[in-house]
N, C-alpha and C. Protein backbone atom coordinates (compact mmCIF):
# COMPACT_ATOMS: atom_id res chain seq x y z
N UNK A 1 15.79 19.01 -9.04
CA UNK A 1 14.49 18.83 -9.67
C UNK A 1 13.40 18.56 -8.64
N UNK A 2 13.84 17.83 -7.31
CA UNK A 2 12.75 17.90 -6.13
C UNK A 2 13.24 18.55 -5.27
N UNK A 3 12.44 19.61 -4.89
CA UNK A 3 12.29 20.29 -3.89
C UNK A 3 11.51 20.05 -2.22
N UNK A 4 12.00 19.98 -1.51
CA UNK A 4 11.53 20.27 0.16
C UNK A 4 11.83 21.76 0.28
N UNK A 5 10.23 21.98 1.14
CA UNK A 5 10.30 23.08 2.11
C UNK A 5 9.76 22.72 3.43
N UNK A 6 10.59 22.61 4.24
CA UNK A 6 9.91 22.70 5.61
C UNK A 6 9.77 23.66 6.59
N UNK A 7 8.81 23.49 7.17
CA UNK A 7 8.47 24.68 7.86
C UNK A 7 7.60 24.19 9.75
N UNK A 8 7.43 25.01 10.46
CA UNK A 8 6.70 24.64 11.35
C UNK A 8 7.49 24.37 12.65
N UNK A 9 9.29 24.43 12.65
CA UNK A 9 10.13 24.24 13.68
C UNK A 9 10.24 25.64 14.49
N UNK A 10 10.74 25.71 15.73
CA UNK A 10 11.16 26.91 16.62
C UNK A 10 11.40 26.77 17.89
N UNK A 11 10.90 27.41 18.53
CA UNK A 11 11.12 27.18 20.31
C UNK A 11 10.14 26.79 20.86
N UNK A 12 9.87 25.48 21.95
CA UNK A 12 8.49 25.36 22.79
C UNK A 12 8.84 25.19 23.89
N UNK A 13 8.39 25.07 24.84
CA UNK A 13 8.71 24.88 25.73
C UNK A 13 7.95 23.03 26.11
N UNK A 14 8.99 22.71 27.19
CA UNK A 14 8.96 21.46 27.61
C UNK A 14 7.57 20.83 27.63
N UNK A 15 6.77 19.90 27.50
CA UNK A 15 5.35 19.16 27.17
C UNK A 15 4.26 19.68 26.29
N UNK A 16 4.92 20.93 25.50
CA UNK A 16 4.62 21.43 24.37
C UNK A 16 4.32 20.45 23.24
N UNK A 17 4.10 21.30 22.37
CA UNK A 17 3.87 20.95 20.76
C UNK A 17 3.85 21.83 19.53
N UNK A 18 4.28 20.89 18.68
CA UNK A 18 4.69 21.44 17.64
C UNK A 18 4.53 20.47 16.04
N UNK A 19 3.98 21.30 14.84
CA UNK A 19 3.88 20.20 13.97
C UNK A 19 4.74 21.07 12.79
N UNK A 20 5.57 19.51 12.06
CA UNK A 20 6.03 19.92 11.15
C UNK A 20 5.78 19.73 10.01
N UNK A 21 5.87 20.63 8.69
CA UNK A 21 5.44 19.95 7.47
C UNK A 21 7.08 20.53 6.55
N UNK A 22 6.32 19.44 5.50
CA UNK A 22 7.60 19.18 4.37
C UNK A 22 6.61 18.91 3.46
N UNK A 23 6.93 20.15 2.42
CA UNK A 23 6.19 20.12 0.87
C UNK A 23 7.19 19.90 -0.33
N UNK A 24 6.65 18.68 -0.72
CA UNK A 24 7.94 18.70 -2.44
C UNK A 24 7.03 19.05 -3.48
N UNK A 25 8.09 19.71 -3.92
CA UNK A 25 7.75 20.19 -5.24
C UNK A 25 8.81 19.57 -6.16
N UNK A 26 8.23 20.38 -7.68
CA UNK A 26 9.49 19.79 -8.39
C UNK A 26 8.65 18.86 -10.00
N UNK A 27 9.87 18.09 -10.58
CA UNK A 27 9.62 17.05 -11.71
C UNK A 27 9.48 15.79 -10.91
N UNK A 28 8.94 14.93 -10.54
CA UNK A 28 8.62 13.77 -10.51
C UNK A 28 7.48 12.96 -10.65
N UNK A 29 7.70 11.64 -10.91
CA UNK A 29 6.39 10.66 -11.35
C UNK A 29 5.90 10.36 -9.90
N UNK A 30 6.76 9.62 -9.22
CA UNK A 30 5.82 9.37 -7.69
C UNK A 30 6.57 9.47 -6.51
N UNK A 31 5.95 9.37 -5.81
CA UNK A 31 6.81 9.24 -4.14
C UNK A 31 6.65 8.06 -2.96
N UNK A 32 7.36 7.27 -2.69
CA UNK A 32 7.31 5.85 -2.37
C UNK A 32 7.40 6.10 -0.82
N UNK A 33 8.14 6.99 -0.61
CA UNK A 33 8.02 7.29 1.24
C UNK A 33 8.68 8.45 1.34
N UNK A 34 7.51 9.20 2.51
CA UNK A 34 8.46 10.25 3.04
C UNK A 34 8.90 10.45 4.55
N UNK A 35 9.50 10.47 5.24
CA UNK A 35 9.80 10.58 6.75
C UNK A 35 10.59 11.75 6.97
N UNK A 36 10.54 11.85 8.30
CA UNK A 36 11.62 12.69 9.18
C UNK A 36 12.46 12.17 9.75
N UNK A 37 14.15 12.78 9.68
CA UNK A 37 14.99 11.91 10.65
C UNK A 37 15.27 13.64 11.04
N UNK A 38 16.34 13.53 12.46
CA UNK A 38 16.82 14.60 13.01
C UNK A 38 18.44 14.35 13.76
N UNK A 39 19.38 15.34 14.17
CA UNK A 39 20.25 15.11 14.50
C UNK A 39 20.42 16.20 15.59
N UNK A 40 20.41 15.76 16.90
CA UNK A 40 20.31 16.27 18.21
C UNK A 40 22.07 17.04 18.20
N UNK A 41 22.40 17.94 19.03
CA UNK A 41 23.77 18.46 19.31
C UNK A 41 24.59 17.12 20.07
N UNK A 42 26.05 17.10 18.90
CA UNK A 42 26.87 16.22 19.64
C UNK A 42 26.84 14.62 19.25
N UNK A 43 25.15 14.91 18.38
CA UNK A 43 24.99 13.03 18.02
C UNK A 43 24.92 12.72 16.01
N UNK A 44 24.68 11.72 16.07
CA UNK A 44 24.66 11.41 14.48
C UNK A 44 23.36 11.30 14.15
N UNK A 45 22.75 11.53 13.09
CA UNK A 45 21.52 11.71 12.57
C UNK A 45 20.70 10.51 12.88
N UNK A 46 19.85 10.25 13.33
CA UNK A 46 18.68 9.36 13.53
C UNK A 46 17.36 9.12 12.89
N UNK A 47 16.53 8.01 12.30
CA UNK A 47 15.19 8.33 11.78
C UNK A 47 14.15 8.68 12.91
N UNK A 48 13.61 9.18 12.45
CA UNK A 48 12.29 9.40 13.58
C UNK A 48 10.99 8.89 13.04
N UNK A 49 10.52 9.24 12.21
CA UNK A 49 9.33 8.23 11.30
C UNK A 49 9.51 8.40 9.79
N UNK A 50 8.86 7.55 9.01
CA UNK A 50 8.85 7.42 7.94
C UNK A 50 7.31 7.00 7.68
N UNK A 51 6.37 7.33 6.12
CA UNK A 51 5.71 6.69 6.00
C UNK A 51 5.68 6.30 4.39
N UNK A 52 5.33 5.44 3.88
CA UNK A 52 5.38 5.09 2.80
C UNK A 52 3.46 5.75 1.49
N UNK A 53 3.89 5.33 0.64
CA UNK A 53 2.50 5.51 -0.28
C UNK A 53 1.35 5.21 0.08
N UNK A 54 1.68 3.99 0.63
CA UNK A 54 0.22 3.53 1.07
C UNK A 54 -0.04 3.64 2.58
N UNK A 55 0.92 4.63 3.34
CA UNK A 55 0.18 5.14 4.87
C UNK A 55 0.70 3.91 6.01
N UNK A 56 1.84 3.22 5.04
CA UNK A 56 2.33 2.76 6.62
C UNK A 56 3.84 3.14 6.86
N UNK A 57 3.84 3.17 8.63
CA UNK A 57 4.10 3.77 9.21
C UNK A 57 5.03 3.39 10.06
N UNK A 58 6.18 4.05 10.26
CA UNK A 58 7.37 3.32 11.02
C UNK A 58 7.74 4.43 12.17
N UNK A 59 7.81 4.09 13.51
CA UNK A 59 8.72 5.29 14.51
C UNK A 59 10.23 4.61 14.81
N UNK A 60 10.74 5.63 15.25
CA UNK A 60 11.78 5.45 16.29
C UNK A 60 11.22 4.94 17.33
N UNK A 61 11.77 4.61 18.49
CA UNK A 61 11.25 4.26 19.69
C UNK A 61 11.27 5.39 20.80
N UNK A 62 11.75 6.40 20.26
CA UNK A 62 11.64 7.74 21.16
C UNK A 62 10.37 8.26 20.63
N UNK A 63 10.26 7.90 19.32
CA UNK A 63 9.11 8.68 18.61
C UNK A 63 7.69 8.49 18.90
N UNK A 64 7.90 6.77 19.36
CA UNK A 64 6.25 6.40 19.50
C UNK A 64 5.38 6.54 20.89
N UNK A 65 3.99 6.93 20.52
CA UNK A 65 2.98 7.04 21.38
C UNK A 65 3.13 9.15 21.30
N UNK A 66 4.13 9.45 21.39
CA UNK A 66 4.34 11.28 21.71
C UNK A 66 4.63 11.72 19.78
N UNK A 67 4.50 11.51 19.00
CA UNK A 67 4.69 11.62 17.58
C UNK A 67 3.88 10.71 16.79
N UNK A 68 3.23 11.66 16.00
CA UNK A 68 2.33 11.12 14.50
C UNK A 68 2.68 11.77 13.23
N UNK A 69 3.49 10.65 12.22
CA UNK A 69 3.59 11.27 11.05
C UNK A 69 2.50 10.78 10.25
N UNK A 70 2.11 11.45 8.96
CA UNK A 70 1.03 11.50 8.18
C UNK A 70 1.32 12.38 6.88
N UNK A 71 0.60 12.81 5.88
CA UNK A 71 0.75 13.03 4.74
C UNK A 71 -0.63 13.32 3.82
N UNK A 72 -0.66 13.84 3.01
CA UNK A 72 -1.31 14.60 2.36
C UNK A 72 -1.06 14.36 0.71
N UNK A 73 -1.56 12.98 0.01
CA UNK A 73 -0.95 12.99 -1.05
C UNK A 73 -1.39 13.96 -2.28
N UNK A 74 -2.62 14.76 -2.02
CA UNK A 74 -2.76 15.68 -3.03
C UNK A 74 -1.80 16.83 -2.93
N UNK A 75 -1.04 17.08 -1.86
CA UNK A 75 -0.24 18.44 -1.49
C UNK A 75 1.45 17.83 -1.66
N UNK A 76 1.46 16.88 -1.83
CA UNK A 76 2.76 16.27 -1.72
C UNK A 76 3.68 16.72 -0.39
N UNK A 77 2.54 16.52 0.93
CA UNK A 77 3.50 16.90 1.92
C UNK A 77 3.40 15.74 2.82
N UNK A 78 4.25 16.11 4.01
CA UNK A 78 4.39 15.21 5.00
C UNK A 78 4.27 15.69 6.53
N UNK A 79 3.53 15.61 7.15
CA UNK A 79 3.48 16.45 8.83
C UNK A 79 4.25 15.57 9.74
N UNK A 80 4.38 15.83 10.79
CA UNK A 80 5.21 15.22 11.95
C UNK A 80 4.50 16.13 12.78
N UNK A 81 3.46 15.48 13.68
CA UNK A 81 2.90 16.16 14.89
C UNK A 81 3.13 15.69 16.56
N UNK A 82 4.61 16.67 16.83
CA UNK A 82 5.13 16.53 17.83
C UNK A 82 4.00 16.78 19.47
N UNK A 83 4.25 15.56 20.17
CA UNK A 83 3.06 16.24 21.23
C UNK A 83 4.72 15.70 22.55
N UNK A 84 4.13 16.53 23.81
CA UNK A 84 4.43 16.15 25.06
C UNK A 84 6.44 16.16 25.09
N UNK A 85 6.83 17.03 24.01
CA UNK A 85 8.57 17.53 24.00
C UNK A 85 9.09 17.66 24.96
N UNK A 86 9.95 16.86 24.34
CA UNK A 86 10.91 16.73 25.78
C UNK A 86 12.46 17.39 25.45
N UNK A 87 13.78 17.75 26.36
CA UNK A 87 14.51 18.62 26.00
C UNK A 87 15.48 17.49 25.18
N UNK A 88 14.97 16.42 25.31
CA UNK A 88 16.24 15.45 24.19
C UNK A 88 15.73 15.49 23.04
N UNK A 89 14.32 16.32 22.31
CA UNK A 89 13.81 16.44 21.09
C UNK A 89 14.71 17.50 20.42
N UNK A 90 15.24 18.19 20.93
CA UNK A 90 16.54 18.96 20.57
C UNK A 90 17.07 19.05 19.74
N UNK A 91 16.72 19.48 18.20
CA UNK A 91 17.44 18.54 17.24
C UNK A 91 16.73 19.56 16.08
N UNK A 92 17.85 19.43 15.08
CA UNK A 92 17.40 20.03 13.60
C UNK A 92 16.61 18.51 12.47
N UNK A 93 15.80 18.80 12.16
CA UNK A 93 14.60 17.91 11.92
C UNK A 93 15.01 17.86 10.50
N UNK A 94 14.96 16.71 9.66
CA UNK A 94 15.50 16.80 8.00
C UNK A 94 14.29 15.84 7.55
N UNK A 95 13.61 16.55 6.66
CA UNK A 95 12.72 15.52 5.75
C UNK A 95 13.02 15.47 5.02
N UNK A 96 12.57 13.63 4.31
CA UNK A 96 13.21 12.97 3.29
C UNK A 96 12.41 12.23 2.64
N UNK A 97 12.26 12.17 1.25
CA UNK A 97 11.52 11.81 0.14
C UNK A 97 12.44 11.15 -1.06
N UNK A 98 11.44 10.03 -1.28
CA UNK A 98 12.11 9.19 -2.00
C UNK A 98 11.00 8.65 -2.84
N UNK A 99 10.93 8.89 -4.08
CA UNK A 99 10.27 8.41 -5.11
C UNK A 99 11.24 8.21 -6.47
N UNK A 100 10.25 8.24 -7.57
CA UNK A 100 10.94 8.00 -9.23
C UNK A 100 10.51 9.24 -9.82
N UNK A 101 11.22 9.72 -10.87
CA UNK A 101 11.60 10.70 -11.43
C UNK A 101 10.63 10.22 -12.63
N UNK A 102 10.26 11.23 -14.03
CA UNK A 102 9.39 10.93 -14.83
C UNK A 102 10.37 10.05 -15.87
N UNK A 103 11.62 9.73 -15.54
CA UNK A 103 12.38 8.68 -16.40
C UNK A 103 12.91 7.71 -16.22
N UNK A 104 12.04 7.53 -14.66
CA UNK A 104 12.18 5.99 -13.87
C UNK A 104 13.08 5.95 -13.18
N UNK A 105 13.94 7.32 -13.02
CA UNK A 105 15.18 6.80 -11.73
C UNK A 105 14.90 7.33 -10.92
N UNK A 106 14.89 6.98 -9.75
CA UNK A 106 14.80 7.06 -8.42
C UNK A 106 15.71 8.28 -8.02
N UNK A 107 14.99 8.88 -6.77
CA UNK A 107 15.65 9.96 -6.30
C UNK A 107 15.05 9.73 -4.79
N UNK A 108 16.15 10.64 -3.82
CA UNK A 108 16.61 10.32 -2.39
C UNK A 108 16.52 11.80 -2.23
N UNK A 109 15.51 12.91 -2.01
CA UNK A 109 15.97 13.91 -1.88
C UNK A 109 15.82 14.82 -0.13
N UNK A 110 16.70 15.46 0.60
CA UNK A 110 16.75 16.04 1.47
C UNK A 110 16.53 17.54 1.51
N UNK A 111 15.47 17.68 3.12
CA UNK A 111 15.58 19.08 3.15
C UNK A 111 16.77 19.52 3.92
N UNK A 112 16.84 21.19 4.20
CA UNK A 112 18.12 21.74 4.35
C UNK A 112 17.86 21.62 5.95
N UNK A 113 16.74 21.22 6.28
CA UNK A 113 16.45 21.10 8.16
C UNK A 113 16.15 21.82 8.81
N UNK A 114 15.48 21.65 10.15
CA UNK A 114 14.57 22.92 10.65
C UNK A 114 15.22 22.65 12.22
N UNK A 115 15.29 23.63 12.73
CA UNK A 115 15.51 23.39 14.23
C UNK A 115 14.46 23.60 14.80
N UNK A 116 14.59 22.93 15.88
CA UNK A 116 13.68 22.61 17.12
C UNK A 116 13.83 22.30 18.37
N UNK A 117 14.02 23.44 19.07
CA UNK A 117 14.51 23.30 20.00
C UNK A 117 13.32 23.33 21.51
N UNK A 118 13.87 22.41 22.59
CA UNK A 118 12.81 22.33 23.58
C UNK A 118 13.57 23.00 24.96
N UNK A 119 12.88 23.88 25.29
CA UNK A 119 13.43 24.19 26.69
C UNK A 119 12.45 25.38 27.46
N UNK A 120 12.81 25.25 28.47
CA UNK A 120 12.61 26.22 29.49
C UNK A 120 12.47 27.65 29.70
């Protein structure tokens, strides 16, 4: 019933940039936070930012000062604007949304993930 599409991942090269977005669609009443986590080759999935309804804002510690997430609540999306990539950004990118449904239950929903890869 909620949908992610993300889009905006590919190849850059090293101190590059790149921004990502994640649009939900779908049945729901609201959305309480949306973030990006990612999972590099070889490792276990990690958050990278999150932001909530009211625009606050959490990083990883790889994430901060070189990454700004933000959002668009008339579009129901979420950006991640990667600056200054480095080759450990390496990683298929998963956005995640979490709001209530129009019958009050909560939903956790994931996209299918975008790669992003940094190199040379």
């Amino acid at each position: 019933q909620v949908q992610l599409v993300e889009s905006g991942g590919g190849l850059v090269q090293p101190g590059g940039s790149l921004r990502l977005s994640c649009a939900a669609s779908g049945s729901f009443l609201s959305i309480g936070a949306m973030g990006w986590y990612r999972q590099g080759p070889g490792k276990q999935r990690e958050l990278v930012a999150t932001i909530t309804s009211g625009g606050q804002t959490n990083y990883a510690d790889s994430a901060k000062v070189r990454f700004t997430i933000s959002r668009d609540t008339v579009k129901n999306t979420v950006y991640l604007q990667m600056n200054s990539l480095k080759s450990e950004d390496t990683a298929v990118y998963f956005c995640n949304v979490a709001g209530r449904r129009w019958s009050g239950h909560f939903f956790d929903s994931w996209g299918q993930g975008i790669q992003v890869t940094v190199s040379s």
